[in-house]
PDB file of N, CA and C in Angstrom:
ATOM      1  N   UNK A   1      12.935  -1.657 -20.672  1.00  0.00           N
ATOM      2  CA  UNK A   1      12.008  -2.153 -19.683  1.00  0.00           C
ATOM      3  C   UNK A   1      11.807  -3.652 -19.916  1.00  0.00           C
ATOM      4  N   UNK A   2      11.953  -4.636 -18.772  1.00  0.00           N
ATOM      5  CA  UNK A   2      11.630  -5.940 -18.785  1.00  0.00           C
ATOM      6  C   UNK A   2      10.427  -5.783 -19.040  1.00  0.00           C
ATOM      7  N   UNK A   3      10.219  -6.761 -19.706  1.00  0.00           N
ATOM      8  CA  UNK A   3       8.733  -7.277 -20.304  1.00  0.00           C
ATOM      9  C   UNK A   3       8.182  -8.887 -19.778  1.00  0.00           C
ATOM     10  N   UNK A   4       7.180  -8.834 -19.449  1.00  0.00           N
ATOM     11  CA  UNK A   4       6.447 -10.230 -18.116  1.00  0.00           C
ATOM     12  C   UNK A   4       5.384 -10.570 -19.555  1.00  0.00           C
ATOM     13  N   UNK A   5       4.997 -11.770 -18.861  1.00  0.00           N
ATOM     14  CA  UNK A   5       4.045 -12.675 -20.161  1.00  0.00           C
ATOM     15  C   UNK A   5       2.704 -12.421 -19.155  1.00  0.00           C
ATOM     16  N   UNK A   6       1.381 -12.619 -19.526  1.00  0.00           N
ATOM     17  CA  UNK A   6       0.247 -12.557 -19.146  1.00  0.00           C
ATOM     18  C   UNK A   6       0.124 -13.296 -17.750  1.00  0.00           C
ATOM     19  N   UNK A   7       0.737 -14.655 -17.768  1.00  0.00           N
ATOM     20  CA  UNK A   7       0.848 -15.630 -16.921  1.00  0.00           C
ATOM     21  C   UNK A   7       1.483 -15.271 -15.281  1.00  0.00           C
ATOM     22  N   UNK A   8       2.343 -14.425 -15.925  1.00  0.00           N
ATOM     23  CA  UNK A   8       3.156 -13.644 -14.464  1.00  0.00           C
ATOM     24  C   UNK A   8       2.565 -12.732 -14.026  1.00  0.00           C
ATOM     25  N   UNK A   9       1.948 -12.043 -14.852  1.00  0.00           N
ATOM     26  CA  UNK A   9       1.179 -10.952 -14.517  1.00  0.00           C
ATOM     27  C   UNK A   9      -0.089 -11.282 -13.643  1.00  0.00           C
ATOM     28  N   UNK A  10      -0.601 -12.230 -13.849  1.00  0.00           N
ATOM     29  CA  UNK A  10      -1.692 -12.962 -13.327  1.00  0.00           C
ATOM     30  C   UNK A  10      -1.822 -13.613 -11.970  1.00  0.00           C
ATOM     31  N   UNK A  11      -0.181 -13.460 -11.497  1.00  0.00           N
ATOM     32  CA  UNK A  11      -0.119 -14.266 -10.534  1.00  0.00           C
ATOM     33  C   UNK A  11      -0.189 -12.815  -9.341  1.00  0.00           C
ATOM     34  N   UNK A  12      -0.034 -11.428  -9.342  1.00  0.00           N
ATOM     35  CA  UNK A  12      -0.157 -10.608  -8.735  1.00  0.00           C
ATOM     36  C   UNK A  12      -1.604 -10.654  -9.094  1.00  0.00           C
ATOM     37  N   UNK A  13      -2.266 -10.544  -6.940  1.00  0.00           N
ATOM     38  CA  UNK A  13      -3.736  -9.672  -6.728  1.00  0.00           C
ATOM     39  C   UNK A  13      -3.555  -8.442  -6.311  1.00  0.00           C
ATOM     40  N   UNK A  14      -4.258  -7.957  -7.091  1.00  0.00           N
ATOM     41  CA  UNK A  14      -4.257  -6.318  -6.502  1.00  0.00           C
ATOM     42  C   UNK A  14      -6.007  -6.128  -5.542  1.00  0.00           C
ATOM     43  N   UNK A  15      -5.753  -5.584  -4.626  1.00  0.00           N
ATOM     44  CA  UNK A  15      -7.298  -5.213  -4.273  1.00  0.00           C
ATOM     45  C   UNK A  15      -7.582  -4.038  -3.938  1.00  0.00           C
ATOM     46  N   UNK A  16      -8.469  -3.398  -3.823  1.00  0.00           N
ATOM     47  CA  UNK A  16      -8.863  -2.408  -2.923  1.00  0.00           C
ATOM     48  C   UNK A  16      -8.734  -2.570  -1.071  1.00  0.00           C
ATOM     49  N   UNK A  17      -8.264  -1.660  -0.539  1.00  0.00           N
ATOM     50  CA  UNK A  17      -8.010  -1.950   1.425  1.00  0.00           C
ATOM     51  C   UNK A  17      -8.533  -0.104   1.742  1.00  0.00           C
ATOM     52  N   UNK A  18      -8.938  -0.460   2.663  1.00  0.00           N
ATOM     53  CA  UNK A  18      -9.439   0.445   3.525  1.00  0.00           C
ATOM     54  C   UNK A  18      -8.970   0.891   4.452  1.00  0.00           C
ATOM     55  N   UNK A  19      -7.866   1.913   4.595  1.00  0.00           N
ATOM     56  CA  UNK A  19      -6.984   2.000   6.182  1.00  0.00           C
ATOM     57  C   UNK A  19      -7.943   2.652   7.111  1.00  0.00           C
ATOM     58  N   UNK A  20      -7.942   1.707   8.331  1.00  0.00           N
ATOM     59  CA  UNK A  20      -8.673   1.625   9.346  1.00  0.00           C
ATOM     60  C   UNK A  20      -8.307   2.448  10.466  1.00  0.00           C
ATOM     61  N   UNK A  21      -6.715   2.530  10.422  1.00  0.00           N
ATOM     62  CA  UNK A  21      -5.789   3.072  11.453  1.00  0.00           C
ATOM     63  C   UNK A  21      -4.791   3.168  11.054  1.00  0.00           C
ATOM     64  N   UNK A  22      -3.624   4.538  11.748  1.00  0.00           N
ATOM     65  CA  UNK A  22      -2.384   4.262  11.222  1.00  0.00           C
ATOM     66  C   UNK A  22      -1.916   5.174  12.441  1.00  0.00           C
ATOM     67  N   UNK A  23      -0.459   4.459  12.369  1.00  0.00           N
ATOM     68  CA  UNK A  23       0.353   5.429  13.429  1.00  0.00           C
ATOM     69  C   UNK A  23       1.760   5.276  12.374  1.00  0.00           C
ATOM     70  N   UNK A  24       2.534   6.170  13.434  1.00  0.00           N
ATOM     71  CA  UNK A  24       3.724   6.251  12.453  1.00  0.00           C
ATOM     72  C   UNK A  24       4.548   5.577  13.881  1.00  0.00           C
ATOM     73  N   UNK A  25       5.671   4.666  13.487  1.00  0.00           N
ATOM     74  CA  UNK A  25       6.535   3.911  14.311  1.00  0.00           C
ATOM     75  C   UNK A  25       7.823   4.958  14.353  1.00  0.00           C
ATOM     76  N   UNK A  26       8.267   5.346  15.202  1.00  0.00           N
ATOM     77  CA  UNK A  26       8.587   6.412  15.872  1.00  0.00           C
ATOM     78  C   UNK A  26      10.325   6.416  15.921  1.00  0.00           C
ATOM     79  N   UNK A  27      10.889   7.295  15.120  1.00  0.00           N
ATOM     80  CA  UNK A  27      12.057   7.045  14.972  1.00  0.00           C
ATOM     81  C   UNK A  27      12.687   6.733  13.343  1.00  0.00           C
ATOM     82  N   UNK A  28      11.568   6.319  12.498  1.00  0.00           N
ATOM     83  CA  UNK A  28      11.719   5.828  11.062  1.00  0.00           C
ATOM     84  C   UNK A  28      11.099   7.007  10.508  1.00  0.00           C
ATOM     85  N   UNK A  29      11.274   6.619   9.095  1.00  0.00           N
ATOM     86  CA  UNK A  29       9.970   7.125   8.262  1.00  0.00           C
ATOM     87  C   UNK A  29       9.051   6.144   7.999  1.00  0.00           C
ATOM     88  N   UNK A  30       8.483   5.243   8.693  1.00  0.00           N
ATOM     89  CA  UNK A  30       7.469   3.726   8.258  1.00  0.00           C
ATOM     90  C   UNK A  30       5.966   4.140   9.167  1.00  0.00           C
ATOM     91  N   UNK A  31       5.088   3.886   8.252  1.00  0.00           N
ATOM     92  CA  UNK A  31       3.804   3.546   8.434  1.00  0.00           C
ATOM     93  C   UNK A  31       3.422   2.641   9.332  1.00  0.00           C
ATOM     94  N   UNK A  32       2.758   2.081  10.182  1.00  0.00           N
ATOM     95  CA  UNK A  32       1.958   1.388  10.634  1.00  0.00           C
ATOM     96  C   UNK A  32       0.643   1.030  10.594  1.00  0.00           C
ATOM     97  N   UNK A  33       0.259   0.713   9.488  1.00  0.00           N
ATOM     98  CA  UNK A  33      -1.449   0.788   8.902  1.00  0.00           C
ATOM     99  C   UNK A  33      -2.315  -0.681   9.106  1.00  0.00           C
ATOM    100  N   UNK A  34      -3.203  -0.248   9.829  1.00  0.00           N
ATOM    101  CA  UNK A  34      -4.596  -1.542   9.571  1.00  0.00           C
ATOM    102  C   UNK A  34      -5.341  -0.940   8.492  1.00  0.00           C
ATOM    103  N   UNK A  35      -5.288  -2.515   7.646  1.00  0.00           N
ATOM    104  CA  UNK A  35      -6.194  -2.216   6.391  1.00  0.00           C
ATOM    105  C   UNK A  35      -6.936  -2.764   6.262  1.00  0.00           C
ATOM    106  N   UNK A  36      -8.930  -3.094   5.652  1.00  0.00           N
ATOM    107  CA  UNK A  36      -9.261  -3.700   5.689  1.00  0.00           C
ATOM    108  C   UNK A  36      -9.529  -3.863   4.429  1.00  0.00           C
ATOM    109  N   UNK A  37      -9.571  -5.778   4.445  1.00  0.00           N
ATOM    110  CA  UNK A  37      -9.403  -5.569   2.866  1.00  0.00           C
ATOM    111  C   UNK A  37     -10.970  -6.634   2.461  1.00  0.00           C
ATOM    112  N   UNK A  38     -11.816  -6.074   3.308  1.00  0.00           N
ATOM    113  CA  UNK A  38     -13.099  -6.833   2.681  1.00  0.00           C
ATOM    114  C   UNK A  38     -13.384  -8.034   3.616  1.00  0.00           C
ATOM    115  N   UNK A  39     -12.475  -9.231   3.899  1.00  0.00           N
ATOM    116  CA  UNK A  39     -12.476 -10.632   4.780  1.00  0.00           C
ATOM    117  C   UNK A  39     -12.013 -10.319   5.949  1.00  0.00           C
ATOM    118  N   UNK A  40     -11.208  -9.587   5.889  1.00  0.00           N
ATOM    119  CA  UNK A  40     -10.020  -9.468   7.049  1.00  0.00           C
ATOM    120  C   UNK A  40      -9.207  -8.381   6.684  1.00  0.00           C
ATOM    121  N   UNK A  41      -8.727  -7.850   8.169  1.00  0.00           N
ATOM    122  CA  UNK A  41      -8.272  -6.991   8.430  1.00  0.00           C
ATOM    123  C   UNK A  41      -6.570  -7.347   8.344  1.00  0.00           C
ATOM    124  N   UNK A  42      -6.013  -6.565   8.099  1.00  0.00           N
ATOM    125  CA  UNK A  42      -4.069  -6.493   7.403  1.00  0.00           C
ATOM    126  C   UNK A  42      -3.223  -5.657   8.070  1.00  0.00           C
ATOM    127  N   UNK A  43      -2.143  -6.100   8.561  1.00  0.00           N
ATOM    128  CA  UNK A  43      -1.394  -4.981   9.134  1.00  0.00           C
ATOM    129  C   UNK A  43      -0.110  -4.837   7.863  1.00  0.00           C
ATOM    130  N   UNK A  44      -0.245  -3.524   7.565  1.00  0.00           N
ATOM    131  CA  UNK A  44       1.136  -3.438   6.700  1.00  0.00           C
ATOM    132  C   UNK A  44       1.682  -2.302   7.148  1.00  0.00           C
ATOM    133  N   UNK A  45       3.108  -2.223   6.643  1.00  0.00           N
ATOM    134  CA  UNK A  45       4.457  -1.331   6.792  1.00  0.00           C
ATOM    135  C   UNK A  45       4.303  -0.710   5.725  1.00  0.00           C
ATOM    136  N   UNK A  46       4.682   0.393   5.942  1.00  0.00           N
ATOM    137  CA  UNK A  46       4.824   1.501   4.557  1.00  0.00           C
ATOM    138  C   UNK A  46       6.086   2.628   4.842  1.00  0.00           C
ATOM    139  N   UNK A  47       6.690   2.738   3.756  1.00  0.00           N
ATOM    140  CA  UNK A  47       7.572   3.636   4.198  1.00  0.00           C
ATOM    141  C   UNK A  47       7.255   4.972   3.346  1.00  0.00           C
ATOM    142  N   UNK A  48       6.194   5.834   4.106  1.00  0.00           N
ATOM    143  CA  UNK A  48       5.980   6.589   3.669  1.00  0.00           C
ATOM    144  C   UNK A  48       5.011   7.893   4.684  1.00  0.00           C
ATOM    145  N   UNK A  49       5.953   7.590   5.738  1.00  0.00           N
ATOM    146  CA  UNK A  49       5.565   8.610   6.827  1.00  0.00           C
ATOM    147  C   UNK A  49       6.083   9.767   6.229  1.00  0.00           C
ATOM    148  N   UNK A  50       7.296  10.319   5.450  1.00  0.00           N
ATOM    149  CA  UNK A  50       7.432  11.554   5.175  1.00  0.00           C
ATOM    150  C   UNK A  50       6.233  12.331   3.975  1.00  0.00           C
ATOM    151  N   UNK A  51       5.337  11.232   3.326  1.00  0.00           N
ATOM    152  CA  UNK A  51       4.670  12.129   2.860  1.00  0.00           C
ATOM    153  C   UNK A  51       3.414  11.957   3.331  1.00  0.00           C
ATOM    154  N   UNK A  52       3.019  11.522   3.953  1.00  0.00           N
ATOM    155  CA  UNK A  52       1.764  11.577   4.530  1.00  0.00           C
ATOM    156  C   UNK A  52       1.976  11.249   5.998  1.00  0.00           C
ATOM    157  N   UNK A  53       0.913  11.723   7.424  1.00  0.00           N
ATOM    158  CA  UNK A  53       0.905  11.699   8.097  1.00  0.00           C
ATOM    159  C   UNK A  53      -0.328  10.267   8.555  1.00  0.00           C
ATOM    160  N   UNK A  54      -0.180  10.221   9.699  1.00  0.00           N
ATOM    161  CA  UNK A  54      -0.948   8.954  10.231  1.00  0.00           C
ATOM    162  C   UNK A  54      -2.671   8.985   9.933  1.00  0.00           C
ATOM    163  N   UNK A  55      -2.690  10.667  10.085  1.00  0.00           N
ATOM    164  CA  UNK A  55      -3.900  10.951  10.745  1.00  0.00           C
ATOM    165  C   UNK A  55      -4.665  11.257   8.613  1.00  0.00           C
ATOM    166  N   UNK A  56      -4.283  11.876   7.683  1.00  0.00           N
ATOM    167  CA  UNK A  56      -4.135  12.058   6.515  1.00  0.00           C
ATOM    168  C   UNK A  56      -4.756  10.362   5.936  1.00  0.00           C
ATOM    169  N   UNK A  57      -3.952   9.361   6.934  1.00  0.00           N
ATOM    170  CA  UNK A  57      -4.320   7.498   5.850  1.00  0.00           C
ATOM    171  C   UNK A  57      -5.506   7.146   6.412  1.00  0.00           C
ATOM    172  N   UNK A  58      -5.775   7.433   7.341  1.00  0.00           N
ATOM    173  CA  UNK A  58      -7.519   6.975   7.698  1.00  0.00           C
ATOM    174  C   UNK A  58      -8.171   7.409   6.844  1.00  0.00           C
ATOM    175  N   UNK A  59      -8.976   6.105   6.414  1.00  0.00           N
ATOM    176  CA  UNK A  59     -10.324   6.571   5.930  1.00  0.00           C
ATOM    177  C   UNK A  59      -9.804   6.516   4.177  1.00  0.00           C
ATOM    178  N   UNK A  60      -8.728   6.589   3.769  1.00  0.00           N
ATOM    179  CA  UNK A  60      -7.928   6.407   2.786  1.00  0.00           C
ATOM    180  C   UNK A  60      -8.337   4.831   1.627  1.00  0.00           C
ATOM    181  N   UNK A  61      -9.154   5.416   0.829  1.00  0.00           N
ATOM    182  CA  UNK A  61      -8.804   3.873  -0.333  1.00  0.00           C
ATOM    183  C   UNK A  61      -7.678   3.825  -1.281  1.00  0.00           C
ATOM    184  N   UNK A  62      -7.050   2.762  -0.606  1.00  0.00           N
ATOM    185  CA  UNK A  62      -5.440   2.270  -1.200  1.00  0.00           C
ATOM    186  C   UNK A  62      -5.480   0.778  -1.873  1.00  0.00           C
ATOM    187  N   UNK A  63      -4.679   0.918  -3.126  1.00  0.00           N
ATOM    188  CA  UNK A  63      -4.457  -0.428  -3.805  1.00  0.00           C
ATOM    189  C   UNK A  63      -3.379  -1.108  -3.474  1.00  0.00           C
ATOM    190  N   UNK A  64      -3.430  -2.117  -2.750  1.00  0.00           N
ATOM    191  CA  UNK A  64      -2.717  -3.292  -2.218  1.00  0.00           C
ATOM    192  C   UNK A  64      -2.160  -4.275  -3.300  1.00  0.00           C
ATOM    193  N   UNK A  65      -0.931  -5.274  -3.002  1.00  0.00           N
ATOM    194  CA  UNK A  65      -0.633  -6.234  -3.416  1.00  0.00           C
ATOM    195  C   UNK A  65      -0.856  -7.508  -2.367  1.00  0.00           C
ATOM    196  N   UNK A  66      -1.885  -7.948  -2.675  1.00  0.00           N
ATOM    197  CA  UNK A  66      -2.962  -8.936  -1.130  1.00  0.00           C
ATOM    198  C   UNK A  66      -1.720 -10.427  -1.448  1.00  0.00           C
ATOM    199  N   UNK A  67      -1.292 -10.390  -2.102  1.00  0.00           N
ATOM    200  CA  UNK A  67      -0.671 -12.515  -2.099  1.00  0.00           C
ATOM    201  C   UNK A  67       1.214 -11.971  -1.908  1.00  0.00           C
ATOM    202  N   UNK A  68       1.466 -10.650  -1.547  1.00  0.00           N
ATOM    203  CA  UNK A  68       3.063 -10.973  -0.953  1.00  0.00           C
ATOM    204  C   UNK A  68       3.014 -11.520   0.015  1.00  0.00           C
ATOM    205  N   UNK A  69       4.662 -12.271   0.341  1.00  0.00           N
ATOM    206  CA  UNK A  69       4.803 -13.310   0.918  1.00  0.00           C
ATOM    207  C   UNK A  69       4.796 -12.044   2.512  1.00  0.00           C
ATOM    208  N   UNK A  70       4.369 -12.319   3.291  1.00  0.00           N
ATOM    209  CA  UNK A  70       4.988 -11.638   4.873  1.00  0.00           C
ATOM    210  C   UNK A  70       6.124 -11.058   5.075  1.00  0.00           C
ATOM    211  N   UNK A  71       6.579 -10.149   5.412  1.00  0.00           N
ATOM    212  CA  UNK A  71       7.846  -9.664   5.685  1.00  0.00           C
ATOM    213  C   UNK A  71       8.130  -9.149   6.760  1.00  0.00           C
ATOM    214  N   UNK A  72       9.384  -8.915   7.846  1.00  0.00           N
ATOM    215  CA  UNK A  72       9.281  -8.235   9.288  1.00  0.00           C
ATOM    216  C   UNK A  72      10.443  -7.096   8.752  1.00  0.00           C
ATOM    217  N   UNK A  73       9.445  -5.850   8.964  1.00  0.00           N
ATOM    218  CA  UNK A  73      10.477  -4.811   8.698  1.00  0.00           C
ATOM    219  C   UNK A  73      10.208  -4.230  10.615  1.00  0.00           C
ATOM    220  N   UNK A  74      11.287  -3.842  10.502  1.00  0.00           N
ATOM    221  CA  UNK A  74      11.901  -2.953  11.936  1.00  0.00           C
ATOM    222  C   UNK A  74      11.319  -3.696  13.106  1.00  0.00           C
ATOM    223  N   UNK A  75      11.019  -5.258  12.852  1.00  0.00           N
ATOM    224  CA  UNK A  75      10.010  -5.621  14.137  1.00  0.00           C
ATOM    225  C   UNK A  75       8.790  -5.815  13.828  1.00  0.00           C
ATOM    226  N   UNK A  76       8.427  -5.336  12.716  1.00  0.00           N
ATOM    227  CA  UNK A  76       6.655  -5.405  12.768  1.00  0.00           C
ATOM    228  C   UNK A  76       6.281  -6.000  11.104  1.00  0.00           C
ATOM    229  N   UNK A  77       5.669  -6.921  11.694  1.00  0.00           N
ATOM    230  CA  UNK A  77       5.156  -8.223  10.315  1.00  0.00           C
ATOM    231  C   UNK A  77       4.493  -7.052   9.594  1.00  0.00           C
ATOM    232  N   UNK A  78       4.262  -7.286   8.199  1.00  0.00           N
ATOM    233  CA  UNK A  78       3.829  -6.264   7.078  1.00  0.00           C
ATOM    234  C   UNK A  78       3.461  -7.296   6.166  1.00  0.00           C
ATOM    235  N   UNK A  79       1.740  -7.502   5.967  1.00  0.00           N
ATOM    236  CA  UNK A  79       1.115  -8.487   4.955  1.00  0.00           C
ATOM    237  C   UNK A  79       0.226  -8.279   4.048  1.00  0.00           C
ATOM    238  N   UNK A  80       1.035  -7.303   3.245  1.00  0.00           N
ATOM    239  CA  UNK A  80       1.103  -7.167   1.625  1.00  0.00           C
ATOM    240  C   UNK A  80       2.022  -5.453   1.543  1.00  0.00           C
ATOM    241  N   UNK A  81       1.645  -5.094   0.298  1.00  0.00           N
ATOM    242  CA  UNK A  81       2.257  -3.328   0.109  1.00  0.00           C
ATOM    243  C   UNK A  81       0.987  -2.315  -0.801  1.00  0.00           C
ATOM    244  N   UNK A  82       1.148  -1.419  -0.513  1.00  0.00           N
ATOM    245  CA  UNK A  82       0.502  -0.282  -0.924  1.00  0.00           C
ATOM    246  C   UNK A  82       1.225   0.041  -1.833  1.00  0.00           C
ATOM    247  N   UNK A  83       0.420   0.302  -3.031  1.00  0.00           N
ATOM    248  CA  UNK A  83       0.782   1.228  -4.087  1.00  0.00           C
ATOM    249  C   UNK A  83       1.046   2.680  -4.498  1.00  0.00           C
ATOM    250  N   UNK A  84       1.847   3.076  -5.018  1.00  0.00           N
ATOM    251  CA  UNK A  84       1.972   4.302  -5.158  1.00  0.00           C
ATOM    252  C   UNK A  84       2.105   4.758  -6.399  1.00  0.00           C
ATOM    253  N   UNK A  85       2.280   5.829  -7.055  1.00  0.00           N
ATOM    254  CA  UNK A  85       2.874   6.469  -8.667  1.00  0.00           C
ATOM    255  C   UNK A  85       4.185   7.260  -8.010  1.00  0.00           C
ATOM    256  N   UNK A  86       5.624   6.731  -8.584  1.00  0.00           N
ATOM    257  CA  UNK A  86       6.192   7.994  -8.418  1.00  0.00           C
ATOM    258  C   UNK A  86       7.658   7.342  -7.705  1.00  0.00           C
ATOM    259  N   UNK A  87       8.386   6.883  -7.905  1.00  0.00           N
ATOM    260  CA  UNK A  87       9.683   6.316  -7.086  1.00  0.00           C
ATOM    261  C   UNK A  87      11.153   6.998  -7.081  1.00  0.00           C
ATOM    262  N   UNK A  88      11.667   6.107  -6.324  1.00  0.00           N
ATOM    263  CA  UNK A  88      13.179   6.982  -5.941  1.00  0.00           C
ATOM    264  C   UNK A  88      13.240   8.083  -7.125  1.00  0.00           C
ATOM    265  N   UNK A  89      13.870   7.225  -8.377  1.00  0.00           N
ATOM    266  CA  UNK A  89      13.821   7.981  -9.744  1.00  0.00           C
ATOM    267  C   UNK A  89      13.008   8.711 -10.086  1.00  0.00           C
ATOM    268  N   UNK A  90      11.893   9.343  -9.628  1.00  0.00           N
ATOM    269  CA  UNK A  90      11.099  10.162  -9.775  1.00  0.00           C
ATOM    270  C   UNK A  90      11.278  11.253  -9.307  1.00  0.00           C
ATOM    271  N   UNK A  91      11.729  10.680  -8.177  1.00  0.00           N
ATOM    272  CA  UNK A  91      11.632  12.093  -6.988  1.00  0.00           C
ATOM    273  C   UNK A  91      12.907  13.168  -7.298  1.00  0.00           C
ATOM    274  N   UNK A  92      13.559  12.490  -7.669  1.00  0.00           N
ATOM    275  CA  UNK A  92      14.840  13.123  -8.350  1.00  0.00           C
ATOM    276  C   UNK A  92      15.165  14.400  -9.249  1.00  0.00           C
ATOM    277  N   UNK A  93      13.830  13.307 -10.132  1.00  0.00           N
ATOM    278  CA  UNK A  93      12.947  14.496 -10.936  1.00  0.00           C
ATOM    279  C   UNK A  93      11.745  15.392 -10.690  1.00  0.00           C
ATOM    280  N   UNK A  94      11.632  15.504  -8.763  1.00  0.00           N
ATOM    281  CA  UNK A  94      11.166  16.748  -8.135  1.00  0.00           C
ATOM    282  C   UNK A  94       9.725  16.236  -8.385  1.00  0.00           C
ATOM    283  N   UNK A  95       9.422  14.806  -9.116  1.00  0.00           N
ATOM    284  CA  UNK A  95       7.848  14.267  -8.686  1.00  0.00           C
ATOM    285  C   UNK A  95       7.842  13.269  -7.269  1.00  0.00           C
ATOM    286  N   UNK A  96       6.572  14.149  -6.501  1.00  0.00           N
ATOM    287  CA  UNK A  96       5.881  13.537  -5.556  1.00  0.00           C
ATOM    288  C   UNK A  96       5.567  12.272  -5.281  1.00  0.00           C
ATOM    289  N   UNK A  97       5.922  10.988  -4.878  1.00  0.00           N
ATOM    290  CA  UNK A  97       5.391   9.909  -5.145  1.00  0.00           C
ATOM    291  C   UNK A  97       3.659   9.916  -4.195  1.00  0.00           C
ATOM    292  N   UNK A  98       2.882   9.660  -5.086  1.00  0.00           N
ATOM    293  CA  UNK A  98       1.749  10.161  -4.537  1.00  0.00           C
ATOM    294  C   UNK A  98       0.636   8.473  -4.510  1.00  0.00           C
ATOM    295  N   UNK A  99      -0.091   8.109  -3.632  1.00  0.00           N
ATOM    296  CA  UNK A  99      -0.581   6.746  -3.258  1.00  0.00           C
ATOM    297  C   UNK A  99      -1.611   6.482  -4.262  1.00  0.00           C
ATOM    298  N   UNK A 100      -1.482   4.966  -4.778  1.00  0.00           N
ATOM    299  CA  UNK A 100      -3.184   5.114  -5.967  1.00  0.00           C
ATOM    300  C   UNK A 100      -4.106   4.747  -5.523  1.00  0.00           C
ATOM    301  N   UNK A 101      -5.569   5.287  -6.299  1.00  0.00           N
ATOM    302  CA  UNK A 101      -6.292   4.522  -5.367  1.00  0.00           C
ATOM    303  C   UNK A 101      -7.485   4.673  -6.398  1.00  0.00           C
ATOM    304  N   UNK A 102      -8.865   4.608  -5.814  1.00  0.00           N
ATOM    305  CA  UNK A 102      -9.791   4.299  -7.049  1.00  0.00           C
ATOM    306  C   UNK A 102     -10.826   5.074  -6.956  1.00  0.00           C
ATOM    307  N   UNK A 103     -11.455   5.883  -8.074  1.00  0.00           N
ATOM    308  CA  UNK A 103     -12.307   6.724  -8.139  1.00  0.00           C
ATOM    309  C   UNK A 103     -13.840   6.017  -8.161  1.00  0.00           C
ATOM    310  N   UNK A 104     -14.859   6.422  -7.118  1.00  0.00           N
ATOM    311  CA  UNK A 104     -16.150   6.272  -6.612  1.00  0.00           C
ATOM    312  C   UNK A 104     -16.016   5.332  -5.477  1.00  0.00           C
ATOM    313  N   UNK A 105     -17.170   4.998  -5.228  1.00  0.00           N
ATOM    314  CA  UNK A 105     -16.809   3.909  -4.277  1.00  0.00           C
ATOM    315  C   UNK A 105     -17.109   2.675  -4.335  1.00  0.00           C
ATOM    316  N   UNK A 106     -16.173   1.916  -4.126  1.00  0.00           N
ATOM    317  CA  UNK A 106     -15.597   0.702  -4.241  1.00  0.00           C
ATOM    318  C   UNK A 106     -15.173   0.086  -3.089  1.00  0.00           C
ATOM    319  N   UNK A 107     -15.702  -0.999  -2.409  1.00  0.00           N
ATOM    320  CA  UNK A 107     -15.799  -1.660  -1.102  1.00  0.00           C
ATOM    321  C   UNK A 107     -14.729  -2.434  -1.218  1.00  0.00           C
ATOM    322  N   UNK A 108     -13.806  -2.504   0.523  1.00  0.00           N
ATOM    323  CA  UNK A 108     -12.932  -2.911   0.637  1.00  0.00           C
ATOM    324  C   UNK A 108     -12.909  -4.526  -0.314  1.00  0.00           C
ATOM    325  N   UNK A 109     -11.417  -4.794  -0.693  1.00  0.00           N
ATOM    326  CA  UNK A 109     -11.838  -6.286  -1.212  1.00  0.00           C
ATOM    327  C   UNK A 109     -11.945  -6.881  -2.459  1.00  0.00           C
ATOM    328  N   UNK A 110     -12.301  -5.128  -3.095  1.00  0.00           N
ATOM    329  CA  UNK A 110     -12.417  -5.412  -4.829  1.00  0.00           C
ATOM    330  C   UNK A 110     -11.214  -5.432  -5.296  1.00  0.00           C
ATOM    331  N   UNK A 111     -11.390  -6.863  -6.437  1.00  0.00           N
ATOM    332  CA  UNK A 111      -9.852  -7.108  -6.689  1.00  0.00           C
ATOM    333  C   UNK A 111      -9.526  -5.459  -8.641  1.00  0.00           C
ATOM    334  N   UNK A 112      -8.860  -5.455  -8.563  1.00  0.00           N
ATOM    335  CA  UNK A 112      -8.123  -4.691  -9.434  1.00  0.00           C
ATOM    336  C   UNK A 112      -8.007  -5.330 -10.728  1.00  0.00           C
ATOM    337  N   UNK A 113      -8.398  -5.479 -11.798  1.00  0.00           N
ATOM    338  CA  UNK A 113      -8.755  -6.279 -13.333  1.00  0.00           C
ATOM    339  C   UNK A 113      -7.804  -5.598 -14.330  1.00  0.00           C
TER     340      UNK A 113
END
């Protein structure tokens, strides 16, 4: 495993977001989520319509990466990513990649320490 110095590490914000709305873009497996992340509201891409449904991410507290740069997947700007436990290599090994998020409540916005 690569190993990062404090300094790099520092330069990722993580926050708490609040999905506000979600549809699934029709034809993919990608998300379409408004998140709110405390200041302002976020539209991000997720590719993770096969395990969760649109209606399942409302109302959902999800940990974000708030300072990625913008990206246009399939057409539709995506400004930051959602976190998850659990990747390709996981699934392989028959684990769920399942979304993180934070126990009690915690208002959109709070950064992640």
């Amino acid at each position: 495993m690569d190993q990062i110095t404090i300094d790099e590490l520092s330069k990722v914000k993580l926050i708490v977001g609040l999905v506000k709305n979600a549809e699934r873009i029709e034809g993919t497996r990608l998300l379409k989520l408004v998140v709110d992340i405390g200041s302002e509201e976020r539209q991000i891409i997720s590719g993770i319509a096969e395990l969760y449904t649109a209606e399942e991410m409302v109302g959902k507290k999800v940990i974000l990466v708030a300072n990625l740069k913008p990206r246009t997947i399939r057409g539709y700007e995506s400004q930051g990513m959602i976190l998850a436990a659990g990747c390709k290599e996981d699934e392989q090994k028959g684990i769920r990649p399942r979304l993180l998020t934070v126990d009690g409540e915690v208002p959109p916005g709070t950064t992640i320490c």
